[in-house]
C-alpha atoms as a PDB file:
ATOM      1  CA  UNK A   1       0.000   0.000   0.000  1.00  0.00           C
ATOM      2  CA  UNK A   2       1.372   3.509  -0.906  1.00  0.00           C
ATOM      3  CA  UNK A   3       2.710   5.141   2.293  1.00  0.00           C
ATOM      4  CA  UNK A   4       0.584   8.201   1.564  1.00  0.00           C
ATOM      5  CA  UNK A   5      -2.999   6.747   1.124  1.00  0.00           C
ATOM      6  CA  UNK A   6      -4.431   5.921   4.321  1.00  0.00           C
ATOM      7  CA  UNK A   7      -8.125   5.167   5.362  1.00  0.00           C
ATOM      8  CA  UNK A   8      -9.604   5.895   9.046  1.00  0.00           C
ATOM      9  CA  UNK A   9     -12.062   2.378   9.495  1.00  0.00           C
ATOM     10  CA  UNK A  10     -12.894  -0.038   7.294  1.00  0.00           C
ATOM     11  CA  UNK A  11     -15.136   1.292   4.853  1.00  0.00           C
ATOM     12  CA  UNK A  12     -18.735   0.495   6.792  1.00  0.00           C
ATOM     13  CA  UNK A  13     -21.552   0.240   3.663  1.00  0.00           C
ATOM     14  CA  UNK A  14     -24.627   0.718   6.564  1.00  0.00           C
ATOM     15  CA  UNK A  15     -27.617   3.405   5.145  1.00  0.00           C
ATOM     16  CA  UNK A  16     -26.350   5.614   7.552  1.00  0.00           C
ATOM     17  CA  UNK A  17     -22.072   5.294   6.509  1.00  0.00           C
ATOM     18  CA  UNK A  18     -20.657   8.518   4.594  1.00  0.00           C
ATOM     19  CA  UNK A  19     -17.406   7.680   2.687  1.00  0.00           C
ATOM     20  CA  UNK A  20     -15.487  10.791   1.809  1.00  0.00           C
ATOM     21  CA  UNK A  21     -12.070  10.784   0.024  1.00  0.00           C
ATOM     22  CA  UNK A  22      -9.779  13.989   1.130  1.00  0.00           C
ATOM     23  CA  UNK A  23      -7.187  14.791  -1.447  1.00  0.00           C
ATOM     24  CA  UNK A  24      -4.520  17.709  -0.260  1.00  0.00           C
ATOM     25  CA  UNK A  25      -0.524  17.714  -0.490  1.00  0.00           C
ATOM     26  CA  UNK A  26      -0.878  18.520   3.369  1.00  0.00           C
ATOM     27  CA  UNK A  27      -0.863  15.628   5.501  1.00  0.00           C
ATOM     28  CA  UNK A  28      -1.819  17.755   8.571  1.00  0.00           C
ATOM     29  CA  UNK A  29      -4.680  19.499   6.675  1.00  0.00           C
ATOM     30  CA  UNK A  30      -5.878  15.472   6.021  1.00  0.00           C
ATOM     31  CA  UNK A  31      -4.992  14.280   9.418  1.00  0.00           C
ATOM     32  CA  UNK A  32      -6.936  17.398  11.492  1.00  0.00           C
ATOM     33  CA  UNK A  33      -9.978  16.603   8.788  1.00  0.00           C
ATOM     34  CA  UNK A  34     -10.087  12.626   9.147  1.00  0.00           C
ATOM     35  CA  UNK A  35      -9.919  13.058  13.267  1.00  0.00           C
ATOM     36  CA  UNK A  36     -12.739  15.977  13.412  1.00  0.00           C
ATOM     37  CA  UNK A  37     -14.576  14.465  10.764  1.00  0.00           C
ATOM     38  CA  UNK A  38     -14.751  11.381  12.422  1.00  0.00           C
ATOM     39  CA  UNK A  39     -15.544  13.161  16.141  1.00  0.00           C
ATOM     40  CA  UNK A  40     -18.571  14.465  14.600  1.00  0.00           C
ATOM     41  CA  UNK A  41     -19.857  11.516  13.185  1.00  0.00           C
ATOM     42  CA  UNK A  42     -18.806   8.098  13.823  1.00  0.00           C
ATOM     43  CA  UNK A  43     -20.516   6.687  10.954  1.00  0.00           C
ATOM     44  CA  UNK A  44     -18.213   8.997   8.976  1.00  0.00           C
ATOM     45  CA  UNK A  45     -15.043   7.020   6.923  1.00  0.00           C
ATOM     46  CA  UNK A  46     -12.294   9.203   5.571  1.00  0.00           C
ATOM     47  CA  UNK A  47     -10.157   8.113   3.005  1.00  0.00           C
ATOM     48  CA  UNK A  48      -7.152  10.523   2.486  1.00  0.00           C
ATOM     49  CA  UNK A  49      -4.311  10.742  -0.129  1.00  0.00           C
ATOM     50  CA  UNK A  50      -1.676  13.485  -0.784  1.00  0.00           C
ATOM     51  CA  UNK A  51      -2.105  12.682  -5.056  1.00  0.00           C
ATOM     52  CA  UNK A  52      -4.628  13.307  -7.331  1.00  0.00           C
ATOM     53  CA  UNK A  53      -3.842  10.662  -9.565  1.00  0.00           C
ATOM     54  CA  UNK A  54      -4.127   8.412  -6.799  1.00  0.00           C
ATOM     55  CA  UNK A  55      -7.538  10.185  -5.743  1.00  0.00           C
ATOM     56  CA  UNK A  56      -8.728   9.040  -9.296  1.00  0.00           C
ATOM     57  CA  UNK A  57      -7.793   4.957  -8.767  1.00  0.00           C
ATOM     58  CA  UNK A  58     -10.024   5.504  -5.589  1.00  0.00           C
ATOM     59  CA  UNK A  59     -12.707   6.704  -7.309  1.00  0.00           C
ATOM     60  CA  UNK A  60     -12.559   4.423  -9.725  1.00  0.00           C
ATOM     61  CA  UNK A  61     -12.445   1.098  -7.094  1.00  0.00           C
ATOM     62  CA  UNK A  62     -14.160   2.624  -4.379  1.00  0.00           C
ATOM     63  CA  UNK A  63     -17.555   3.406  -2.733  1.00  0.00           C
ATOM     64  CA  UNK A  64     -17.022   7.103  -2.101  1.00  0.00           C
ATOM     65  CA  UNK A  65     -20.384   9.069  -1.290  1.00  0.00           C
ATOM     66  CA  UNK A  66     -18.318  12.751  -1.337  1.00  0.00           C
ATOM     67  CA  UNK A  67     -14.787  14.220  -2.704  1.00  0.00           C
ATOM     68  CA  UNK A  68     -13.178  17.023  -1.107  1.00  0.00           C
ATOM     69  CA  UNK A  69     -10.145  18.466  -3.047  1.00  0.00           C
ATOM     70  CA  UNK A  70      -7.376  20.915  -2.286  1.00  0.00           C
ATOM     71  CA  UNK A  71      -7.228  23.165  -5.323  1.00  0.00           C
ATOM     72  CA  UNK A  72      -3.642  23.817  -5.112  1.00  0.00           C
ATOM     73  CA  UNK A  73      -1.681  20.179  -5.755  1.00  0.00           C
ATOM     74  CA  UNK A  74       1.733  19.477  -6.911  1.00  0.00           C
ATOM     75  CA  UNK A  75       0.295  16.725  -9.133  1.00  0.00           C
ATOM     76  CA  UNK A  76      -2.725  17.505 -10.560  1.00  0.00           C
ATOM     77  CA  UNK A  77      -4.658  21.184  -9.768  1.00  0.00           C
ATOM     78  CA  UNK A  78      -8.091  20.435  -8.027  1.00  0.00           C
ATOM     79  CA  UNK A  79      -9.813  21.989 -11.232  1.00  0.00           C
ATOM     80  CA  UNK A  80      -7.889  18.965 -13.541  1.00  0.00           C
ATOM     81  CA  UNK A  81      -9.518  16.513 -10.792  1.00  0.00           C
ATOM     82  CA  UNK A  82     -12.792  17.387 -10.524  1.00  0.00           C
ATOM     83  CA  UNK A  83     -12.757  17.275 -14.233  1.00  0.00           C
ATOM     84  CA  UNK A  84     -11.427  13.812 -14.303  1.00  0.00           C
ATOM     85  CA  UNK A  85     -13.595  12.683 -11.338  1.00  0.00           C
ATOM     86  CA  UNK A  86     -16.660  13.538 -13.263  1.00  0.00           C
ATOM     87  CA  UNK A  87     -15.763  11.519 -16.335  1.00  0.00           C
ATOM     88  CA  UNK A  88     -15.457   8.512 -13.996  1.00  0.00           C
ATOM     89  CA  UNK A  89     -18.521   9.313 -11.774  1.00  0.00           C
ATOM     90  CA  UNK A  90     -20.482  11.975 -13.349  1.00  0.00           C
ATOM     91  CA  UNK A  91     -22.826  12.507  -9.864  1.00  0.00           C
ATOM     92  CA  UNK A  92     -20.028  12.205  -7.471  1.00  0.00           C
ATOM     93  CA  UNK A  93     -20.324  14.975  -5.304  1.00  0.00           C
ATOM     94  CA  UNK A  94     -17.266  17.302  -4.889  1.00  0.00           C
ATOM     95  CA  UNK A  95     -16.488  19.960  -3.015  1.00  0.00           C
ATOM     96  CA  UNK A  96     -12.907  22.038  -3.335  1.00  0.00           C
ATOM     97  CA  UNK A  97     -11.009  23.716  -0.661  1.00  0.00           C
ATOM     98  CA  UNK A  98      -8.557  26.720  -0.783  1.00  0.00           C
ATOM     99  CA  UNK A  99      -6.281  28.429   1.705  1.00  0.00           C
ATOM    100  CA  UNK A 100      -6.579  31.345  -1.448  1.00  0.00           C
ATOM    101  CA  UNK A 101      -8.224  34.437  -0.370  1.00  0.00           C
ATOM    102  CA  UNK A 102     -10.601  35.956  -2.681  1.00  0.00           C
ATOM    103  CA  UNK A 103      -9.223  37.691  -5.657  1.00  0.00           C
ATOM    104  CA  UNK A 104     -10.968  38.756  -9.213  1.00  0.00           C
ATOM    105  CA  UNK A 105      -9.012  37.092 -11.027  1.00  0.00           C
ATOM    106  CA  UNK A 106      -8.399  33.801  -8.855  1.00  0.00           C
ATOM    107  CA  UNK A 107      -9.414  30.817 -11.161  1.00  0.00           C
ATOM    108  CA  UNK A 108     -11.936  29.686  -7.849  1.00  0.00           C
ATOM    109  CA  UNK A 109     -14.102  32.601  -9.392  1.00  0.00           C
ATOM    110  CA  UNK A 110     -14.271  30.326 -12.719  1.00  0.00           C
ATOM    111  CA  UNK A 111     -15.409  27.001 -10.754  1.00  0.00           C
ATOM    112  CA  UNK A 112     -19.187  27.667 -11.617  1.00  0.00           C
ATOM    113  CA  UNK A 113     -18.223  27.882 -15.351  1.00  0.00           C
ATOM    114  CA  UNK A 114     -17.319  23.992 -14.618  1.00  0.00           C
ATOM    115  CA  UNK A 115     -20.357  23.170 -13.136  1.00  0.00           C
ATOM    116  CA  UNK A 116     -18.519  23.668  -9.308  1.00  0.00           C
ATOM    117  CA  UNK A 117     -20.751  25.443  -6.825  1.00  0.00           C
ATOM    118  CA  UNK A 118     -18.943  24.114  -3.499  1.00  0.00           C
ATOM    119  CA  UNK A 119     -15.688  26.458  -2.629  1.00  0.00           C
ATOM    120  CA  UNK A 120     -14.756  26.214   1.174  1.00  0.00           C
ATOM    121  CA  UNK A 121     -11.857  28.348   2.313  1.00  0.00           C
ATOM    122  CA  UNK A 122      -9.117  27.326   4.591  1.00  0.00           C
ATOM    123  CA  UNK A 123      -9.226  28.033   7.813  1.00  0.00           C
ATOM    124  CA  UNK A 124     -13.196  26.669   7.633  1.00  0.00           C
ATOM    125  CA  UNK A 125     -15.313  26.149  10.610  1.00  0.00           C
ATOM    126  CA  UNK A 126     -15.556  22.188  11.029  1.00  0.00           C
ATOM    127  CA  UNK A 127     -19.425  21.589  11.488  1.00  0.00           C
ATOM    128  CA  UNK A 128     -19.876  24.097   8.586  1.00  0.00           C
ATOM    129  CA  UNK A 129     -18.299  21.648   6.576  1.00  0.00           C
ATOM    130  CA  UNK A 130     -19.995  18.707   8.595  1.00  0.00           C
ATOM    131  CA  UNK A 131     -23.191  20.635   6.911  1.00  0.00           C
ATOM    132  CA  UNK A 132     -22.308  20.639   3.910  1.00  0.00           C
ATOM    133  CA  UNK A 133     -21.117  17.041   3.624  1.00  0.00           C
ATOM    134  CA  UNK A 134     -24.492  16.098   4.963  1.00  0.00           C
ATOM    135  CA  UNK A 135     -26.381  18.135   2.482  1.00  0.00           C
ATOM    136  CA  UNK A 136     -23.962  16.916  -0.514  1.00  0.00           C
ATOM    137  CA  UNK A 137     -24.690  13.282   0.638  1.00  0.00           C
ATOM    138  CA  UNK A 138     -28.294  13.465   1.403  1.00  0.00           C
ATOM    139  CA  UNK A 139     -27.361  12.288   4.583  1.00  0.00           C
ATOM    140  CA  UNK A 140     -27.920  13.799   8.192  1.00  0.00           C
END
């Protein structure tokens, strides 16, 4: 197993189980995540990886209810992911985080031309987040 893709639980396929794959180049940002994720809502597995290319073989092989993306990746750029998630799993839902202010010109004012309405911006309030998950899932 690659030393940077790690999963919280087994992946628990219950109604009430939300399976979310984190993708950022910062392990912290996807450690803090996966532990207040998961303090929130037991039912709650977190997949993380630090690639995007390795985000996509998840997608591909996985039960994942809900992406979450960095934007900014060494890799692959969120926008280039969400992109390729889509062709794989055209309803996944996805939502992108930035630690990017807002700025006219920043390509996250562009993300609705894509067909992205969900920008969250680093630092973000945790149960915010928890919200939105649950709303992107269906789930609560």
């Amino acid at each position: 197993m690659n030393e940077e893709f790690f999963t919280n639980t087994e992946i628990n396929d219950t109604d009430n189980s939300i399976v979310i794959l984190i993708t950022d180049d910062e392990p912290d940002i996807l450690d803090y995540l996966e532990i207040e994720l998961g303090d929130l809502d037991p039912n709650l597995t977190v997949i993380k990886t630090t690639k995007g290319y390795e985000a996509l073989s998840i997608i591909r092989t996985e039960k994942i209810d809900l992406l979450i993306t960095d934007i900014a990746m060494p890799d692959m750029d969120g926008f280039e992911l969400y992109q390729r998630a889509k062709e794989i799993r055209p309803n996944l839902p996805i939502v992108m985080m930035t630690g990017f202010g807002y700025a006219p010109n920043h390509t996250v004012v562009n993300t609705k031309k894509i067909g992205l309405n969900d920008v969250i911006f680093k630092p973000f309030d945790i149960t915010k987040l928890m919200t939105l998950i649950y709303k992107k899932t269906s789930k609560s």
